[in-house]
C-alpha atoms as a PDB file:
ATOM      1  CA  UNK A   1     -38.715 235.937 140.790  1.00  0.00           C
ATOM      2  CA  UNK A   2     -36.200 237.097 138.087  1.00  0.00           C
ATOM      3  CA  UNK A   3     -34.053 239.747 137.969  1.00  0.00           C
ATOM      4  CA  UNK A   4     -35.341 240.890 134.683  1.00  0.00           C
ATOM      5  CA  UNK A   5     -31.412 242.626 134.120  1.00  0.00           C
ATOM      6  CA  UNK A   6     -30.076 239.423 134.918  1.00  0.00           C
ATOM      7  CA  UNK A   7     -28.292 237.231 131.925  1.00  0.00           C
ATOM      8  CA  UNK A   8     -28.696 233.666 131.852  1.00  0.00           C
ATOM      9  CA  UNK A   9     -25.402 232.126 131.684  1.00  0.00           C
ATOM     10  CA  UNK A  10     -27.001 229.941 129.274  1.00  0.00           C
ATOM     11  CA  UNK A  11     -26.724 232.927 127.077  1.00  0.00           C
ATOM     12  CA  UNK A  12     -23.394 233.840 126.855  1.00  0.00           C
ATOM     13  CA  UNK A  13     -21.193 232.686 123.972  1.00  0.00           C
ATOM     14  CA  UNK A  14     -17.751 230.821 124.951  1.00  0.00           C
ATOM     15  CA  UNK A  15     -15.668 230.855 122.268  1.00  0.00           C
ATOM     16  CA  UNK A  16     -13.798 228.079 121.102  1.00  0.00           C
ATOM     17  CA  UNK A  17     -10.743 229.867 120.689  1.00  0.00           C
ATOM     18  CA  UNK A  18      -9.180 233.340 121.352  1.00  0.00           C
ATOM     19  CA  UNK A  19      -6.492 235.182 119.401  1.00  0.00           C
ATOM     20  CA  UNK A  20      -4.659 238.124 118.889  1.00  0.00           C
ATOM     21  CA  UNK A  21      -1.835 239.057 117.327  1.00  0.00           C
ATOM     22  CA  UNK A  22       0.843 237.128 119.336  1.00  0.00           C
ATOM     23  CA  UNK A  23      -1.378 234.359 121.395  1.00  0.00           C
ATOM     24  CA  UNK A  24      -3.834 231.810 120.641  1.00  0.00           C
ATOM     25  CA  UNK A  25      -6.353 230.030 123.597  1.00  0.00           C
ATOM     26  CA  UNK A  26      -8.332 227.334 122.653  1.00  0.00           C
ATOM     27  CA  UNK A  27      -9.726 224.212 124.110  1.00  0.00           C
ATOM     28  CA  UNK A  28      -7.745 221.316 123.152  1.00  0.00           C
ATOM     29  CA  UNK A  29      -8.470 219.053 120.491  1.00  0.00           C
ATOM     30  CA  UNK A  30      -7.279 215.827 118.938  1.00  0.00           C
ATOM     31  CA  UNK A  31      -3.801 215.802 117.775  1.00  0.00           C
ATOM     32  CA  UNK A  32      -1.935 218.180 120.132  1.00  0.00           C
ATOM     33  CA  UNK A  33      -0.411 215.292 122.104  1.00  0.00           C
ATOM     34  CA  UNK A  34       2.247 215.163 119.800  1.00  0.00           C
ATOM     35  CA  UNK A  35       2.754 219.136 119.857  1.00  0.00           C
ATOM     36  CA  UNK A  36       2.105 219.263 123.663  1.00  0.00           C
ATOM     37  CA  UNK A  37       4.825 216.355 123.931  1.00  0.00           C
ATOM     38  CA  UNK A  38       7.623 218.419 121.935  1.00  0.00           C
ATOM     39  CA  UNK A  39       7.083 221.602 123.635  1.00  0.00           C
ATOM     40  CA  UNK A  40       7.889 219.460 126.957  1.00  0.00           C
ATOM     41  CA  UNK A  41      10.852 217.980 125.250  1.00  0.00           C
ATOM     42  CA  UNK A  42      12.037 221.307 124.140  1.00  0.00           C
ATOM     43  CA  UNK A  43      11.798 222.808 127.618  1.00  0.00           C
ATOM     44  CA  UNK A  44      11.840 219.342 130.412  1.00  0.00           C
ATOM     45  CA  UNK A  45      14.681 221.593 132.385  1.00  0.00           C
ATOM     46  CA  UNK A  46      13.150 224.896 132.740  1.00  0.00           C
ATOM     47  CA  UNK A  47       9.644 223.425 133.988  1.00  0.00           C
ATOM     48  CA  UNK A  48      11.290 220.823 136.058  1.00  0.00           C
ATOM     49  CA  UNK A  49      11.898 223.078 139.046  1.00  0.00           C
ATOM     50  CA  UNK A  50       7.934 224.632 138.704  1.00  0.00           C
ATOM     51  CA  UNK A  51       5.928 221.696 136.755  1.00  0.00           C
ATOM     52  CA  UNK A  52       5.893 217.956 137.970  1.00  0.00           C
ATOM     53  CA  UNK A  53       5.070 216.524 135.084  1.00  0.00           C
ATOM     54  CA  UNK A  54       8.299 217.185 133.638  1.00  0.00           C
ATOM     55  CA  UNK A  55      10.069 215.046 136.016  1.00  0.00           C
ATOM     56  CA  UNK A  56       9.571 212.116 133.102  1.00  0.00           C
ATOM     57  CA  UNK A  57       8.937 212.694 129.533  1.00  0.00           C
ATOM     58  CA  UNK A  58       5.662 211.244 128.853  1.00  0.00           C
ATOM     59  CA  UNK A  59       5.639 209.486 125.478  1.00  0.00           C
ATOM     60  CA  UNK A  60       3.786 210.992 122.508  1.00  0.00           C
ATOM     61  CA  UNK A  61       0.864 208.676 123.494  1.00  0.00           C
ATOM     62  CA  UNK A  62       0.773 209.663 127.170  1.00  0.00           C
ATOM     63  CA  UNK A  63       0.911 213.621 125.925  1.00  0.00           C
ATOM     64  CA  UNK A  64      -2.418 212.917 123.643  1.00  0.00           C
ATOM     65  CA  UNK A  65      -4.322 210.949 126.587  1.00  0.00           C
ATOM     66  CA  UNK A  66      -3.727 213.939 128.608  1.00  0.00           C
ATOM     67  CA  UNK A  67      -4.950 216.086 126.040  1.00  0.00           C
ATOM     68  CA  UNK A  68      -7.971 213.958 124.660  1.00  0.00           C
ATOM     69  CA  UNK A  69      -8.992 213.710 128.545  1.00  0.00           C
ATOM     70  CA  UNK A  70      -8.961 217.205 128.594  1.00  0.00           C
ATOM     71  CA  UNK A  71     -10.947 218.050 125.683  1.00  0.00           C
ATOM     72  CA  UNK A  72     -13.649 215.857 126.848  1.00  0.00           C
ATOM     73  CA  UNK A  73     -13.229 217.556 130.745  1.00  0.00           C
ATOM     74  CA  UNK A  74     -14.082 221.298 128.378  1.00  0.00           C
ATOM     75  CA  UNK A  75     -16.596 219.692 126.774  1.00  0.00           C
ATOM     76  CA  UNK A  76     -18.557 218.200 129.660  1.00  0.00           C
ATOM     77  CA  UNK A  77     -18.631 221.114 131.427  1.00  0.00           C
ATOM     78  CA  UNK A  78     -20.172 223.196 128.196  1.00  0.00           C
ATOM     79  CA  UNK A  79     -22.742 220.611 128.449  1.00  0.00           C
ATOM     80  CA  UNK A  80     -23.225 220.797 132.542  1.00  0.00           C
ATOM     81  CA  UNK A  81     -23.975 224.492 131.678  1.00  0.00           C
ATOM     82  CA  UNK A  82     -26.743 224.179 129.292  1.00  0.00           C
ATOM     83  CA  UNK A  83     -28.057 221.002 131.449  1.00  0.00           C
ATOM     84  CA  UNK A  84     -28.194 223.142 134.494  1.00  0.00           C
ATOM     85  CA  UNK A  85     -30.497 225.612 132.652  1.00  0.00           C
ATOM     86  CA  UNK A  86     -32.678 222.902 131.819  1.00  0.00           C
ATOM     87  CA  UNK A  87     -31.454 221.964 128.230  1.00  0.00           C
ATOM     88  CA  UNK A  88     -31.268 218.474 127.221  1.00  0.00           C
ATOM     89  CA  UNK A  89     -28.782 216.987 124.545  1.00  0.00           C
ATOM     90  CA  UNK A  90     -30.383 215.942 121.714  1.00  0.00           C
ATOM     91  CA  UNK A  91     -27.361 215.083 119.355  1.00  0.00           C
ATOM     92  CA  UNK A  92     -23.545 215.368 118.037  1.00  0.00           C
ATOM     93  CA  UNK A  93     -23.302 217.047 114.594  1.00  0.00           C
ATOM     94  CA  UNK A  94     -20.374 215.298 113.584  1.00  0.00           C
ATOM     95  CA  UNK A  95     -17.591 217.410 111.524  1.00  0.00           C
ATOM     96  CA  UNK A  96     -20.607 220.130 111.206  1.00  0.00           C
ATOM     97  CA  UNK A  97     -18.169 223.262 110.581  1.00  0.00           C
ATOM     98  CA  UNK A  98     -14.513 223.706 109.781  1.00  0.00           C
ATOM     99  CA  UNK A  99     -12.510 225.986 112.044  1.00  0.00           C
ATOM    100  CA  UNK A 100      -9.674 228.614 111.355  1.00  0.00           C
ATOM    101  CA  UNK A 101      -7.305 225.885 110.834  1.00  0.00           C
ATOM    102  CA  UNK A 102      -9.259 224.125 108.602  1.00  0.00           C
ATOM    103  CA  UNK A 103     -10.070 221.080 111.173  1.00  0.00           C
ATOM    104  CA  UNK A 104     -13.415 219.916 111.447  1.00  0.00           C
ATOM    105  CA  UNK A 105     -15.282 221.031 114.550  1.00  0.00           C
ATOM    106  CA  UNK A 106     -18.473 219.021 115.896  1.00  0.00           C
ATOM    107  CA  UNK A 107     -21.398 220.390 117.656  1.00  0.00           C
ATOM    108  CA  UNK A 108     -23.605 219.518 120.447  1.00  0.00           C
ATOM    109  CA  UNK A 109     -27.244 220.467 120.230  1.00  0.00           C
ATOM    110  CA  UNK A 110     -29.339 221.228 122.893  1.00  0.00           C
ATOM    111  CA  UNK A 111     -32.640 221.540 123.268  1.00  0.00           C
ATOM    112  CA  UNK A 112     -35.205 222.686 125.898  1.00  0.00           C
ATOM    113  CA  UNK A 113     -38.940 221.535 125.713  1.00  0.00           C
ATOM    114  CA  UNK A 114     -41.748 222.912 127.011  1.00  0.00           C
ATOM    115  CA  UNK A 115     -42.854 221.733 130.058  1.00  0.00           C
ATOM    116  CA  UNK A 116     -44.296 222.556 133.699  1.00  0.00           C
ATOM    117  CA  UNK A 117     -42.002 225.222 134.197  1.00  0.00           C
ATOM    118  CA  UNK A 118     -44.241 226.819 131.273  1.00  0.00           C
ATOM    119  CA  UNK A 119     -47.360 226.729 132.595  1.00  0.00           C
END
């Protein structure tokens, strides 16, 4: 039985950014190693005492494993979402859309086909 006022989470829209006048969140994406890595640069001995990451400068290519890892961490759980509600992946639609920035955004597509739960 389903509460009929009840939204599938399946159904709600996650943005892939945020932003208002002073702050941006998004996921991350390819590229902000080397962005991520400067901002730690520019502040190692203020986040020393809280962060321990800071106790070593990573290099630029540590800072983008970090971030590509997780990118594909956001990503996955998008996709455990839509899996859980009985969606399959079907495909990547590579470079499908352009964001605010102007950097190409894929897409996953999902797809749910009838089955026994129809009957």
């Amino acid at each position: 039985m389903t509460d009929k006022g009840a939204i599938n989470s399946i159904m709600l829209d996650f943005p892939e950014s945020i932003q208002t006048e002073r702050l941006t969140i998004r996921a991350p994406r390819w590229g902000d190693g080397k962005e991520m890595n400067e901002a730690i640069r520019e502040s190692a001995e203020q986040l020393r005492p809280w962060m321990p990451f800071a106790e070593s400068i990573p290099s630029i290519e540590e800072s983008e494993i970090v971030v590509r890892k997780a990118r594909l961490k956001f990503m996955d759980r998008s996709a455990k979402v839509a899996e859980r509600a009985g969606y399959t992946l079907e495909g990547i639609l590579r470079k499908i859309n352009q964001d605010r920035t102007g950097e190409w955004v894929d897409m996953m597509v999902f797809a749910k086909v009838r089955g026994s739960e129809f009957e």
